[in-house]
C-alpha atoms as a PDB file:
ATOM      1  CA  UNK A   1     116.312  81.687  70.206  1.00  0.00           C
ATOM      2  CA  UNK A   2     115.210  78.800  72.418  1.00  0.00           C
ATOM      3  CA  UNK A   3     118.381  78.995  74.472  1.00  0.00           C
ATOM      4  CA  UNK A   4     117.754  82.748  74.969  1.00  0.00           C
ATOM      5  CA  UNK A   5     114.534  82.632  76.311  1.00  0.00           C
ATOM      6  CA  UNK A   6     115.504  79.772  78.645  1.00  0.00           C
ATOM      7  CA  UNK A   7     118.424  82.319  80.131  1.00  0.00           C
ATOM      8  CA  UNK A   8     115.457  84.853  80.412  1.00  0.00           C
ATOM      9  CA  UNK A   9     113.074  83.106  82.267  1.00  0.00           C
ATOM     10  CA  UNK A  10     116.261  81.725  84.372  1.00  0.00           C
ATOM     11  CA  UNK A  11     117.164  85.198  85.288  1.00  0.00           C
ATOM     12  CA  UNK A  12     113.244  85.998  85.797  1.00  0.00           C
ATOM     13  CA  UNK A  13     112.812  83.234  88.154  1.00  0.00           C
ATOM     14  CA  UNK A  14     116.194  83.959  89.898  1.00  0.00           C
ATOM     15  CA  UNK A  15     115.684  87.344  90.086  1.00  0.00           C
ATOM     16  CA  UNK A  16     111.946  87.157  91.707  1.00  0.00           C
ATOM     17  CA  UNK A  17     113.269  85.301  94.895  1.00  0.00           C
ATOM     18  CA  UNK A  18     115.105  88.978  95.618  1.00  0.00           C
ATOM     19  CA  UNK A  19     111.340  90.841  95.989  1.00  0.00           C
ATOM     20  CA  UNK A  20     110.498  89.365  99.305  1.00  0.00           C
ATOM     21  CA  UNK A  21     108.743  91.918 101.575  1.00  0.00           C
ATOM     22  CA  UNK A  22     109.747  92.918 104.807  1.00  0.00           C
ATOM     23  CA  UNK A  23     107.910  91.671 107.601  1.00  0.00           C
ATOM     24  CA  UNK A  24     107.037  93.531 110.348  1.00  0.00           C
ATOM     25  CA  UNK A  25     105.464  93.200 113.889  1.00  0.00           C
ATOM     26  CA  UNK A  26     102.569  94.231 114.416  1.00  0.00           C
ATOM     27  CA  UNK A  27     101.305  94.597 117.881  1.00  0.00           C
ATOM     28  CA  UNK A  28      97.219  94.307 116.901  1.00  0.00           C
ATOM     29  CA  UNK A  29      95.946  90.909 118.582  1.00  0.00           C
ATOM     30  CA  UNK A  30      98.881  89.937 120.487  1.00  0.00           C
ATOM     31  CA  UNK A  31      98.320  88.148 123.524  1.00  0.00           C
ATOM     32  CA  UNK A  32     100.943  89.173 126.366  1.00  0.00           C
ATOM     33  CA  UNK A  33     101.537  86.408 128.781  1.00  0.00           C
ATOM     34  CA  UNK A  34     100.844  86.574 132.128  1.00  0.00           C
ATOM     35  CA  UNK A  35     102.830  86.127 135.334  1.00  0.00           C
ATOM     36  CA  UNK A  36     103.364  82.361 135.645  1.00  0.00           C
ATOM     37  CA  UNK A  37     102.741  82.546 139.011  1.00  0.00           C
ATOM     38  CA  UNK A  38      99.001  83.302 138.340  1.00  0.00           C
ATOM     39  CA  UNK A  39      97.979  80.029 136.333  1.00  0.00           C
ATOM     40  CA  UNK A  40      96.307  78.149 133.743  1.00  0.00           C
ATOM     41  CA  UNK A  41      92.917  78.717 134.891  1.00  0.00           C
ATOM     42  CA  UNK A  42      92.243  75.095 135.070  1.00  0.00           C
ATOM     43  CA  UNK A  43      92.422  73.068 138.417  1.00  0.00           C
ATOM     44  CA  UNK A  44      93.814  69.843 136.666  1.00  0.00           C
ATOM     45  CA  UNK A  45      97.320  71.185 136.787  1.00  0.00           C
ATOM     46  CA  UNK A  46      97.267  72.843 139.902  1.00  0.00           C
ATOM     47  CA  UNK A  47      99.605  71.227 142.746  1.00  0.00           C
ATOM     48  CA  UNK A  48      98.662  70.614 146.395  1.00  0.00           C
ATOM     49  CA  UNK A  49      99.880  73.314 147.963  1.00  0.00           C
ATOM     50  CA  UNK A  50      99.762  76.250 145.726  1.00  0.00           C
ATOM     51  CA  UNK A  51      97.208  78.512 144.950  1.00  0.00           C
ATOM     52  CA  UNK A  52      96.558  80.442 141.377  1.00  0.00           C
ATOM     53  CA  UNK A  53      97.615  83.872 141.876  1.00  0.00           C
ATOM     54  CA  UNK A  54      99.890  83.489 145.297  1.00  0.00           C
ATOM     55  CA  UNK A  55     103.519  84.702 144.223  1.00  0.00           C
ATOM     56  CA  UNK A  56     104.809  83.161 147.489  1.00  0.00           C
ATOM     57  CA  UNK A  57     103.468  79.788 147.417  1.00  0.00           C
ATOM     58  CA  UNK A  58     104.478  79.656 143.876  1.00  0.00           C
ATOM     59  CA  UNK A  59     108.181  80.278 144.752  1.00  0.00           C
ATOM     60  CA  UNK A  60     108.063  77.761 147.659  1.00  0.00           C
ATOM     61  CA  UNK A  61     106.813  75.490 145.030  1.00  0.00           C
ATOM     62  CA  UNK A  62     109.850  76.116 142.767  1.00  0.00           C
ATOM     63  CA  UNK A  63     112.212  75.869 145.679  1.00  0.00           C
ATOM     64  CA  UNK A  64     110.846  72.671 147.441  1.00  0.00           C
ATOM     65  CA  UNK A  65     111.077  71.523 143.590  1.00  0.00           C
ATOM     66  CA  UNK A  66     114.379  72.325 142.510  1.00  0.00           C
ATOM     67  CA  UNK A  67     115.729  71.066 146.173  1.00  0.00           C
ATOM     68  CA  UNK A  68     114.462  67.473 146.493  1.00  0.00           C
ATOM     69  CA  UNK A  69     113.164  66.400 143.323  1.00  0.00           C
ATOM     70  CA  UNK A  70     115.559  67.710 140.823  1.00  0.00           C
ATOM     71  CA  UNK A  71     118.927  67.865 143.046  1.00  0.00           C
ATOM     72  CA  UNK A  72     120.385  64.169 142.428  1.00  0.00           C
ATOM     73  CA  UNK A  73     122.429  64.138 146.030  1.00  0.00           C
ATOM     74  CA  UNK A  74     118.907  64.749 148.147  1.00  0.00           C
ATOM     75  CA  UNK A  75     117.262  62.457 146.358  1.00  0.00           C
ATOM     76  CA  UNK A  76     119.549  59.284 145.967  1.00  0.00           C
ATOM     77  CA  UNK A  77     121.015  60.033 149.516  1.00  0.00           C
ATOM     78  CA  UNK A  78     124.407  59.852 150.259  1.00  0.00           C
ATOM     79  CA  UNK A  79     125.853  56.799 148.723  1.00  0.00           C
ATOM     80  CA  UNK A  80     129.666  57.125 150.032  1.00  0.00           C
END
């Protein structure tokens, strides 16, 4: 009798992990982000040179970026 009831509530307890309900999104109170190139909104993070909301100066910023301070061979010089 014991033994029965313990492969019951086994089967019970296995069997409830299976009723999980789908989740959906739902699009109510979701914040889309913005363009990157238009900011934080705070002027602690803002770099000399750029200006919140200027696509160009933003992609000078990435270029000027990406070519001397995260290309190795500019900024070590040439070493041969």
């Amino acid at each position: 009798m014991i033994q029965r009831l313990f492969i019951l509530s086994v089967t019970a307890l296995a069997l409830s992990a299976c009723g999980d309900k789908p989740q959906e999104m739902n699009n109510a109170g979701v914040k889309q982000d913005g363009a990157p190139y238009q900011g934080v909104g705070s002027s602690q993070y803002v770099n000399t040179g750029w200006k919140p909301g200027d696509k160009t100066s933003w992609e000078q910023q990435l270029k000027s970026r990406a070519q001397y301070g995260q290309n190795d061979y500019t900024r070590m010089g040439n070493s041969k």
